[in-house]
PDB file of N, CA and C in Angstrom:
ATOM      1  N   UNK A   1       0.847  -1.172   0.000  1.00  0.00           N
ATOM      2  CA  UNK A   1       0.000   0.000   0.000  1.00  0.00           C
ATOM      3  C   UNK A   1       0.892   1.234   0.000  1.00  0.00           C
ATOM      4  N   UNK A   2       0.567   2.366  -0.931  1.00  0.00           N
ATOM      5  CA  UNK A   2       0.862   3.479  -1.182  1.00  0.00           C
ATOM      6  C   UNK A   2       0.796   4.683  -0.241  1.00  0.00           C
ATOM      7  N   UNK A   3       1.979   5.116   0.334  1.00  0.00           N
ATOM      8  CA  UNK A   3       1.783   6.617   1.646  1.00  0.00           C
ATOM      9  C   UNK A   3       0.283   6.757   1.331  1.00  0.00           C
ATOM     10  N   UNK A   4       0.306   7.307   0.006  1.00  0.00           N
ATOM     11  CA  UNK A   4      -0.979   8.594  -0.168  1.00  0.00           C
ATOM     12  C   UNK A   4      -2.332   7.296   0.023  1.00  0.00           C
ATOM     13  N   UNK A   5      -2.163   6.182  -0.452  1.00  0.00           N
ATOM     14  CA  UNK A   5      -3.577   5.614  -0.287  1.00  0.00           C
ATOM     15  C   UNK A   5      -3.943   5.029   1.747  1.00  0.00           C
ATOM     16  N   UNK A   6      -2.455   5.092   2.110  1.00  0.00           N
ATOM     17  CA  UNK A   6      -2.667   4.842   3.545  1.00  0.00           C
ATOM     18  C   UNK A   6      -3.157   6.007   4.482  1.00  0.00           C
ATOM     19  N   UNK A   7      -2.660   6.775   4.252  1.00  0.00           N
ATOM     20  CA  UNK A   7      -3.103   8.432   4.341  1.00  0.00           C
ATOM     21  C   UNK A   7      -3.779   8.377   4.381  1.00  0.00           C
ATOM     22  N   UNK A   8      -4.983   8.284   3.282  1.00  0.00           N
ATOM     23  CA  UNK A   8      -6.743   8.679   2.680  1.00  0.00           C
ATOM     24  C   UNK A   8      -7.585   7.621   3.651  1.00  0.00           C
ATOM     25  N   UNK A   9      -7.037   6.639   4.088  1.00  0.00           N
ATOM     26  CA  UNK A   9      -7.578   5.352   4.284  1.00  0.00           C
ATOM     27  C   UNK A   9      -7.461   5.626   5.953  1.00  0.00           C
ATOM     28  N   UNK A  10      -6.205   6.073   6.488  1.00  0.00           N
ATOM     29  CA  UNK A  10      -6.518   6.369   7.797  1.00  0.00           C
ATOM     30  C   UNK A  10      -7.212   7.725   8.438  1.00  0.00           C
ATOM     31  N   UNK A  11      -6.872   8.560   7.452  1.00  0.00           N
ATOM     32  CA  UNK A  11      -7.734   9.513   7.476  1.00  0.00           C
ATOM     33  C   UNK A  11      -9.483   9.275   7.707  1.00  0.00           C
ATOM     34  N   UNK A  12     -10.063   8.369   6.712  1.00  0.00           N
ATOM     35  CA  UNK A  12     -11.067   8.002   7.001  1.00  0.00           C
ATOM     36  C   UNK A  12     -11.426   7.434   7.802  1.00  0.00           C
ATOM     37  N   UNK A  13     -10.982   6.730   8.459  1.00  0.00           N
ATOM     38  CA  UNK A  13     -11.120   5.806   9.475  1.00  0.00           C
ATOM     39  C   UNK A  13     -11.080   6.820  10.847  1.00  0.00           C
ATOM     40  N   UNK A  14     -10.468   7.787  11.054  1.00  0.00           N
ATOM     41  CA  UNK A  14     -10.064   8.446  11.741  1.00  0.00           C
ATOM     42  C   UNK A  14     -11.812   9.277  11.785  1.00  0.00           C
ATOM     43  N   UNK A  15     -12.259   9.759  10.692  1.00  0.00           N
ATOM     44  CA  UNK A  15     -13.375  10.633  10.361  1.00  0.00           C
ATOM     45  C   UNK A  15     -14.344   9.998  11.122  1.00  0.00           C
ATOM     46  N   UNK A  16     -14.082   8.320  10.582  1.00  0.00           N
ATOM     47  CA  UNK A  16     -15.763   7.496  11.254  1.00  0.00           C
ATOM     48  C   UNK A  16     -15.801   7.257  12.363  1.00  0.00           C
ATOM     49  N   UNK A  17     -14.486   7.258  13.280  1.00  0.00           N
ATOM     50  CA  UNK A  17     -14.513   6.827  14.752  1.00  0.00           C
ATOM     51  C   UNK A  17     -15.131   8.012  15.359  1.00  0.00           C
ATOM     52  N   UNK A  18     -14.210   9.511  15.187  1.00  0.00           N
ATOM     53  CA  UNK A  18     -14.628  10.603  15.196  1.00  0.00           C
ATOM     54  C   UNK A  18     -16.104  11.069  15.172  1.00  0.00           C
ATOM     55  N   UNK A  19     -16.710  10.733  14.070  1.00  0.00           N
ATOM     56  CA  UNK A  19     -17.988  10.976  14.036  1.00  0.00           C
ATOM     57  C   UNK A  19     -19.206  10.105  14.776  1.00  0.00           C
ATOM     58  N   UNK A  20     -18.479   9.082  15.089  1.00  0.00           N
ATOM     59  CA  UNK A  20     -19.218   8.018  15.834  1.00  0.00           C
ATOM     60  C   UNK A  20     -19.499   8.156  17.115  1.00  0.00           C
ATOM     61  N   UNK A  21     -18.156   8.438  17.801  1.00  0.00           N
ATOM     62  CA  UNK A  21     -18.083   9.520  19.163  1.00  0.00           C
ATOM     63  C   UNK A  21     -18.747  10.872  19.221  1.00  0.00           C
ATOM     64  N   UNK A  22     -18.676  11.526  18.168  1.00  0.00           N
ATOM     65  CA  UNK A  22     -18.997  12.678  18.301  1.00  0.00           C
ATOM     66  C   UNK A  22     -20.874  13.307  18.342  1.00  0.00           C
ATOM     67  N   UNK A  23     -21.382  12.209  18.093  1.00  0.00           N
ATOM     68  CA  UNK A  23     -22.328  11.861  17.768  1.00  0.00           C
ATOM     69  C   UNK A  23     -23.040  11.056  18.915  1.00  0.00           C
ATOM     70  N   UNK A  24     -22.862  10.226  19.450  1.00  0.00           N
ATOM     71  CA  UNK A  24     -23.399   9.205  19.954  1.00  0.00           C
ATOM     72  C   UNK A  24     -23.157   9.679  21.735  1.00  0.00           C
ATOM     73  N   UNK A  25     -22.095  10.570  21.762  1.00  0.00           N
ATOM     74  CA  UNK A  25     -22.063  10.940  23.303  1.00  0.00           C
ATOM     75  C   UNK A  25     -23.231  12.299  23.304  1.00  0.00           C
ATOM     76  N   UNK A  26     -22.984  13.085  22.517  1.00  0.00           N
ATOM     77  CA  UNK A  26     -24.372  14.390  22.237  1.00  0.00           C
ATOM     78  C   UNK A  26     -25.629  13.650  22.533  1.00  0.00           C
ATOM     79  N   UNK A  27     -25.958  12.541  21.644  1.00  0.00           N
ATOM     80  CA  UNK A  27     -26.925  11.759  21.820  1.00  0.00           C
ATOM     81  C   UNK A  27     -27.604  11.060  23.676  1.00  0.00           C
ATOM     82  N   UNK A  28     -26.794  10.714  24.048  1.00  0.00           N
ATOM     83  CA  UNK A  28     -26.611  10.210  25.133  1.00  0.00           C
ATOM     84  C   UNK A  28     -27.070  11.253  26.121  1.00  0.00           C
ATOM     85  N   UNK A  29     -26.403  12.439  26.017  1.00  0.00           N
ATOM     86  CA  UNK A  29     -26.311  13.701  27.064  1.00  0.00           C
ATOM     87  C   UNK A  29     -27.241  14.186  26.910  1.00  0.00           C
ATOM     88  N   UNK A  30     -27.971  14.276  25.568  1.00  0.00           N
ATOM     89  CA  UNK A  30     -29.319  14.442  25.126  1.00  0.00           C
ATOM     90  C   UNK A  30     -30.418  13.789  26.372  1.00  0.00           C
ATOM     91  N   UNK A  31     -30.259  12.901  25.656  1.00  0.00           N
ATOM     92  CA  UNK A  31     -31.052  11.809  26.149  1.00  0.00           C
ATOM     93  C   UNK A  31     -31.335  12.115  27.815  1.00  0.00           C
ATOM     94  N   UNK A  32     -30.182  12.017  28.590  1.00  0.00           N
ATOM     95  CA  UNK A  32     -30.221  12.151  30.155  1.00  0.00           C
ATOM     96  C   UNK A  32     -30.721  13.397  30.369  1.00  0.00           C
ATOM     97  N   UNK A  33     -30.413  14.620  30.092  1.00  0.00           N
ATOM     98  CA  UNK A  33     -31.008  15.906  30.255  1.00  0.00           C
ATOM     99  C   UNK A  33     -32.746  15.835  30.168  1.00  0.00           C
ATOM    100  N   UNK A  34     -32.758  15.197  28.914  1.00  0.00           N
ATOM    101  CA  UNK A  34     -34.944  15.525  28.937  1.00  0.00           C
ATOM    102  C   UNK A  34     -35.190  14.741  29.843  1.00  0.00           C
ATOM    103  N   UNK A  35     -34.646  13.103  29.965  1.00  0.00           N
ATOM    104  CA  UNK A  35     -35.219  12.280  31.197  1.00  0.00           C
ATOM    105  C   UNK A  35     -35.073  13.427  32.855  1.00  0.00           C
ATOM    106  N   UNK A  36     -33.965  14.051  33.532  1.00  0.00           N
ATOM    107  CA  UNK A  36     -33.854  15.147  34.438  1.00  0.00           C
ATOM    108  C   UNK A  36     -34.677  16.246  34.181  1.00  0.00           C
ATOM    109  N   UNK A  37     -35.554  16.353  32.956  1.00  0.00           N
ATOM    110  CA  UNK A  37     -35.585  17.711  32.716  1.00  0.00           C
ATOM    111  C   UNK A  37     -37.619  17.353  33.146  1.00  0.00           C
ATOM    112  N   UNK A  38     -37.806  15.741  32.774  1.00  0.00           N
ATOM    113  CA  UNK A  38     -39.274  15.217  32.902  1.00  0.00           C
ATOM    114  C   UNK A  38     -39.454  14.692  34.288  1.00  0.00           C
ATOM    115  N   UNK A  39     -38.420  14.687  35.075  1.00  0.00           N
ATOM    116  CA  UNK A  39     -38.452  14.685  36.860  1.00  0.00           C
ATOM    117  C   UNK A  39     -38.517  15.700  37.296  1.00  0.00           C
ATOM    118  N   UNK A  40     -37.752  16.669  37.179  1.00  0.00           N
ATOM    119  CA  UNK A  40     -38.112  17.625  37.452  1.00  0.00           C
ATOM    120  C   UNK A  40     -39.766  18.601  37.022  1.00  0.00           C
ATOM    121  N   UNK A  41     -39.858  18.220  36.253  1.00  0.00           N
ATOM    122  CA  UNK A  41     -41.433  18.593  35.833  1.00  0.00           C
ATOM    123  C   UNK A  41     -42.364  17.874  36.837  1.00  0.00           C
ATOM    124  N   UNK A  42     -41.837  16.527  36.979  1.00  0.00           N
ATOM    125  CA  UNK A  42     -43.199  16.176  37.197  1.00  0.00           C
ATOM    126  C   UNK A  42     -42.862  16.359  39.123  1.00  0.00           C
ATOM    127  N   UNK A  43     -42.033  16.825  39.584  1.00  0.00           N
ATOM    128  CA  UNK A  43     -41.404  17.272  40.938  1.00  0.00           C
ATOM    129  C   UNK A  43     -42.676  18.355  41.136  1.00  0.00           C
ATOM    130  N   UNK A  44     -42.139  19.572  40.091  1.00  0.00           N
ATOM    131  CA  UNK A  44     -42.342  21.148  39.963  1.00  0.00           C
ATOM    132  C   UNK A  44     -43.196  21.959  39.008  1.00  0.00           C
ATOM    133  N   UNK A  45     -44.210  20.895  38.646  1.00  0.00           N
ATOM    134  CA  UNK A  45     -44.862  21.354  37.787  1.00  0.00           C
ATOM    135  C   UNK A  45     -45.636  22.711  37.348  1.00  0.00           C
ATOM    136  N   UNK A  46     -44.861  23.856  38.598  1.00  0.00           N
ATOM    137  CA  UNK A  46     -45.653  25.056  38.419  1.00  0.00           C
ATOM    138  C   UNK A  46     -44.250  25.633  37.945  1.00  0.00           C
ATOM    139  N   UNK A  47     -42.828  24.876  38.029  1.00  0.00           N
ATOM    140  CA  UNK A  47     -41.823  25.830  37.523  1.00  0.00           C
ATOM    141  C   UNK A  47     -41.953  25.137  36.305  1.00  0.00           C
ATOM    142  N   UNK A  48     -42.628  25.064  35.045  1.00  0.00           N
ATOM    143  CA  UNK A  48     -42.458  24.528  33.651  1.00  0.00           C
ATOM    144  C   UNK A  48     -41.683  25.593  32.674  1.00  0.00           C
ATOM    145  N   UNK A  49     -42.210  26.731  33.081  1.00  0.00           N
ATOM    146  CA  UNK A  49     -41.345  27.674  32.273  1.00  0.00           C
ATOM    147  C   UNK A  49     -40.257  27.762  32.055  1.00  0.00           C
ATOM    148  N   UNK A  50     -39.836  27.766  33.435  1.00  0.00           N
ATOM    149  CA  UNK A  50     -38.264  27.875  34.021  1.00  0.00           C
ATOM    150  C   UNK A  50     -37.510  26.885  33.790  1.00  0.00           C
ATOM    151  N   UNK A  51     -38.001  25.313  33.431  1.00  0.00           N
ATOM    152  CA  UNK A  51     -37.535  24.298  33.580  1.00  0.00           C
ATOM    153  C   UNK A  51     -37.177  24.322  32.306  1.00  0.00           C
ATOM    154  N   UNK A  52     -38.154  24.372  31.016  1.00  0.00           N
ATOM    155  CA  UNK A  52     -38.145  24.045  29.874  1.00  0.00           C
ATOM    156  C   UNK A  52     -37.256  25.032  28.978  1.00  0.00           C
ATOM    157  N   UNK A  53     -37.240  26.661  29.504  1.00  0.00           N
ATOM    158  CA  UNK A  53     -36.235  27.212  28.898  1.00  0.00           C
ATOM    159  C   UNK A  53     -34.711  26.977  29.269  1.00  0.00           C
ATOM    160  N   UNK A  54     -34.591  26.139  30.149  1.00  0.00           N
ATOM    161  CA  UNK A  54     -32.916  25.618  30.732  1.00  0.00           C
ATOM    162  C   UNK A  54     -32.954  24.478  29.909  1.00  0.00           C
ATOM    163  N   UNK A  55     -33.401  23.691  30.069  1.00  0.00           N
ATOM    164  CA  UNK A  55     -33.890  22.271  28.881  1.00  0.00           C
ATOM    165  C   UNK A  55     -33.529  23.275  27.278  1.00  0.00           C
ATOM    166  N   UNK A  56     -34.110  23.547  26.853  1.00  0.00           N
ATOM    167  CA  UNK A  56     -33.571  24.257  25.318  1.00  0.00           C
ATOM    168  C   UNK A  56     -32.574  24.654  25.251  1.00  0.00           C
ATOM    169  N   UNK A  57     -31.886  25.085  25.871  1.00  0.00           N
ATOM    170  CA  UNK A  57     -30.676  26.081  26.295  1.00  0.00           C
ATOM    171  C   UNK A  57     -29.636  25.595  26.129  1.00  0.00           C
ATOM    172  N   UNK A  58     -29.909  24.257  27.298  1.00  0.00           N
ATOM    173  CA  UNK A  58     -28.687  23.161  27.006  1.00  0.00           C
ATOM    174  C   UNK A  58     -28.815  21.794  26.385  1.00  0.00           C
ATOM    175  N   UNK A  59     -29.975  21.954  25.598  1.00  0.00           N
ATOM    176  CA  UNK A  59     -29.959  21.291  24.561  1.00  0.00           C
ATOM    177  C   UNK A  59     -29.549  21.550  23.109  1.00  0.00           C
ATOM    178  N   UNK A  60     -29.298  22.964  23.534  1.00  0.00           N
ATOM    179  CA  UNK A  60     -29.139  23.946  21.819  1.00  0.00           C
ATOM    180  C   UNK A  60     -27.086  23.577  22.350  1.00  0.00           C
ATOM    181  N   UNK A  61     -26.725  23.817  23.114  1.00  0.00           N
ATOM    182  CA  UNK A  61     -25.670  23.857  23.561  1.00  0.00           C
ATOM    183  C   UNK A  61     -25.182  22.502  23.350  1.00  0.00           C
ATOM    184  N   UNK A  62     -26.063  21.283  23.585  1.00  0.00           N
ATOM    185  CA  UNK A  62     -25.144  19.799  23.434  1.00  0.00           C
ATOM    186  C   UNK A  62     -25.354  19.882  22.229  1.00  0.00           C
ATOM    187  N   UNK A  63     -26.474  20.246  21.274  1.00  0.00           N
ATOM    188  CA  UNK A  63     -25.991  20.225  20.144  1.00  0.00           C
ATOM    189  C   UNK A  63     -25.510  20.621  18.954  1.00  0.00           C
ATOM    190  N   UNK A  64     -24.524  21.814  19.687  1.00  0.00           N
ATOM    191  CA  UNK A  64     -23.569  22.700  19.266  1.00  0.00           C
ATOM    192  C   UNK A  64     -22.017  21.621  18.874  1.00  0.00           C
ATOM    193  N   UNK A  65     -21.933  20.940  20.005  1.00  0.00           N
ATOM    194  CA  UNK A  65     -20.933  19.916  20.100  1.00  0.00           C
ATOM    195  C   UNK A  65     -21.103  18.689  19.099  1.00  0.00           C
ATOM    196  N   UNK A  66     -22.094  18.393  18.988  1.00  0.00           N
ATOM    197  CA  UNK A  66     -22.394  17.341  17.611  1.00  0.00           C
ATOM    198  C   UNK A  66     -21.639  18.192  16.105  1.00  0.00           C
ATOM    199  N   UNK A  67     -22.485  19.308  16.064  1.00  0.00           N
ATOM    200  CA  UNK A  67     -22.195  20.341  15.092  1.00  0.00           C
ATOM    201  C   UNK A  67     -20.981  20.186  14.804  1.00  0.00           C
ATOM    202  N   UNK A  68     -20.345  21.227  15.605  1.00  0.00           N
ATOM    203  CA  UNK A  68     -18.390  21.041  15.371  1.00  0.00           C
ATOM    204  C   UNK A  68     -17.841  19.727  15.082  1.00  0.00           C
ATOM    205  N   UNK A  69     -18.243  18.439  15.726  1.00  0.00           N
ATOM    206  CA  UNK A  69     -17.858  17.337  15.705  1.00  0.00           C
ATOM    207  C   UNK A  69     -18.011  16.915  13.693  1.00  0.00           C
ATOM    208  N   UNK A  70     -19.260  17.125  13.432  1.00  0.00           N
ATOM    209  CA  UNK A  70     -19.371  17.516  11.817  1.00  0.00           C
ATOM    210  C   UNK A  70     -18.388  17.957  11.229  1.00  0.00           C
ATOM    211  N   UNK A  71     -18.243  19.494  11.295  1.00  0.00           N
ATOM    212  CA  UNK A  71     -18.222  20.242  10.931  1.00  0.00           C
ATOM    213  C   UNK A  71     -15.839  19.629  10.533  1.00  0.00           C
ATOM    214  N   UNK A  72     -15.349  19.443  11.563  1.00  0.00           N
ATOM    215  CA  UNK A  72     -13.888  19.087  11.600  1.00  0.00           C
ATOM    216  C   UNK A  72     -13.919  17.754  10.732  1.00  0.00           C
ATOM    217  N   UNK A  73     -14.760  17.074  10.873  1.00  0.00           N
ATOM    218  CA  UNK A  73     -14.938  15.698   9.918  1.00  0.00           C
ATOM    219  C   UNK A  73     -15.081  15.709   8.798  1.00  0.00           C
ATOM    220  N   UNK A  74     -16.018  16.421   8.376  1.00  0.00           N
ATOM    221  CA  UNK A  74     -15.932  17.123   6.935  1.00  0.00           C
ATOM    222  C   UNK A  74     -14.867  18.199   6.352  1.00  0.00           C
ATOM    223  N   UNK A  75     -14.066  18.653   7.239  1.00  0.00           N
ATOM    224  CA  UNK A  75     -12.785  19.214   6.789  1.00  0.00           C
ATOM    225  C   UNK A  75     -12.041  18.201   6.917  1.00  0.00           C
ATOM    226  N   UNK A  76     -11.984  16.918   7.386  1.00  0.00           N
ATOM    227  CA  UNK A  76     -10.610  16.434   7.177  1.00  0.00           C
ATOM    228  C   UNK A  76     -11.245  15.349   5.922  1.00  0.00           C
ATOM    229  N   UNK A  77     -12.569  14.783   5.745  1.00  0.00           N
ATOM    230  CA  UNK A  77     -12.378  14.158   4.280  1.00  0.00           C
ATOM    231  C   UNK A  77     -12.532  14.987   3.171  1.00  0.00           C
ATOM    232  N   UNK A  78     -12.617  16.346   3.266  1.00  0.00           N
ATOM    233  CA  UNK A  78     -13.001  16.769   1.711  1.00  0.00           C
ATOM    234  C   UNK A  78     -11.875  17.724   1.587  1.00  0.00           C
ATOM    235  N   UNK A  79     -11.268  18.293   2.338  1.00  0.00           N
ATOM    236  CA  UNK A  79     -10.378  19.318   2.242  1.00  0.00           C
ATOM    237  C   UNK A  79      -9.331  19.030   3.036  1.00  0.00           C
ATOM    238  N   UNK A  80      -8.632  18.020   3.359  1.00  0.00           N
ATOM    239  CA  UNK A  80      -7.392  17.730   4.484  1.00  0.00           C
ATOM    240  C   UNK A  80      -6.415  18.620   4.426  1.00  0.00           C
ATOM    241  N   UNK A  81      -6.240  19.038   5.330  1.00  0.00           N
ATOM    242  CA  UNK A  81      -4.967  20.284   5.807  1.00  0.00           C
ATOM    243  C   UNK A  81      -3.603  19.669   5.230  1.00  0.00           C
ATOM    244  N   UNK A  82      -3.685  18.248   5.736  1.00  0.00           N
ATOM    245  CA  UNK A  82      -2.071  17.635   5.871  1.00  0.00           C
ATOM    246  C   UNK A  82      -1.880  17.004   4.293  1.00  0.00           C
ATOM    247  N   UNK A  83      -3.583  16.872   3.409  1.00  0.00           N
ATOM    248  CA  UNK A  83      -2.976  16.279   2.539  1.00  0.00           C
ATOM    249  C   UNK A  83      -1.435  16.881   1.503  1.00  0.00           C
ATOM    250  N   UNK A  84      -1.585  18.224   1.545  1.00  0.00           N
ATOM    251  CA  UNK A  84      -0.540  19.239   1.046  1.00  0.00           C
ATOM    252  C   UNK A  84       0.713  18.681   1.309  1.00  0.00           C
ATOM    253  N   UNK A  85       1.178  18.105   2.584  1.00  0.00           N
ATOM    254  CA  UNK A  85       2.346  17.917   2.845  1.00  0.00           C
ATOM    255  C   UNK A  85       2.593  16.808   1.953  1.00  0.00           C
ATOM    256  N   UNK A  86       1.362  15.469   2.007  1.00  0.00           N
ATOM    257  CA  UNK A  86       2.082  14.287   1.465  1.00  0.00           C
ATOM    258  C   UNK A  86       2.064  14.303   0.313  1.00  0.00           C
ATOM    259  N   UNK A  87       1.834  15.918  -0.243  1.00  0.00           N
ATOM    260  CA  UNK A  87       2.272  15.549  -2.245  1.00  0.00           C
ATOM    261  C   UNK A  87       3.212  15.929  -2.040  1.00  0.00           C
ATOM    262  N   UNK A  88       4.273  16.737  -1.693  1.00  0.00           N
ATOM    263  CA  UNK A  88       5.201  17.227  -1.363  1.00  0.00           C
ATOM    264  C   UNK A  88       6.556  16.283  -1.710  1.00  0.00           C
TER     265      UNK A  88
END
């Protein structure tokens, strides 16, 4: 196998673990927040307001972290920084 095809190949591999993690823990944190967020409701059901705009808040926020997690993954398969060096 060829630098440049081992390169592309770990590169990818690198993308899917990446995205797999990056993804699946957001998911998770997701997940536990509405379950805390539906105890607490059903605790405090006259604070719903209060509850549900902290619930959005840091739900917009965990999935800010998915986002970026994208967002670096798709820069390293379509546009790789390092590929430059290995034509070199």
């Amino acid at each position: 196998m060829s630098d440049m095809s081992f390169f592309i190949t770990s590169s990818t591999v690198a993308a899917l673990i990446a995205i797999s993690i990056g993804v699946m823990l957001p998911a998770l944190a997701m997940g536990w927040s509405i379950s805390k967020a539906m105890e607490a409701l059903s605790r405090q059901p006259e604070a719903e307001k209060s509850i549900t705009r902290s619930l959005f808040i840091g739900l917009a926020m965990i999935e800010s972290l998915a986002i970026y997690c994208l967002v670096i993954v798709l820069i390293v398969l379509f546009r790789n920084p390092l590929l430059e060096y290995m034509l070199k």
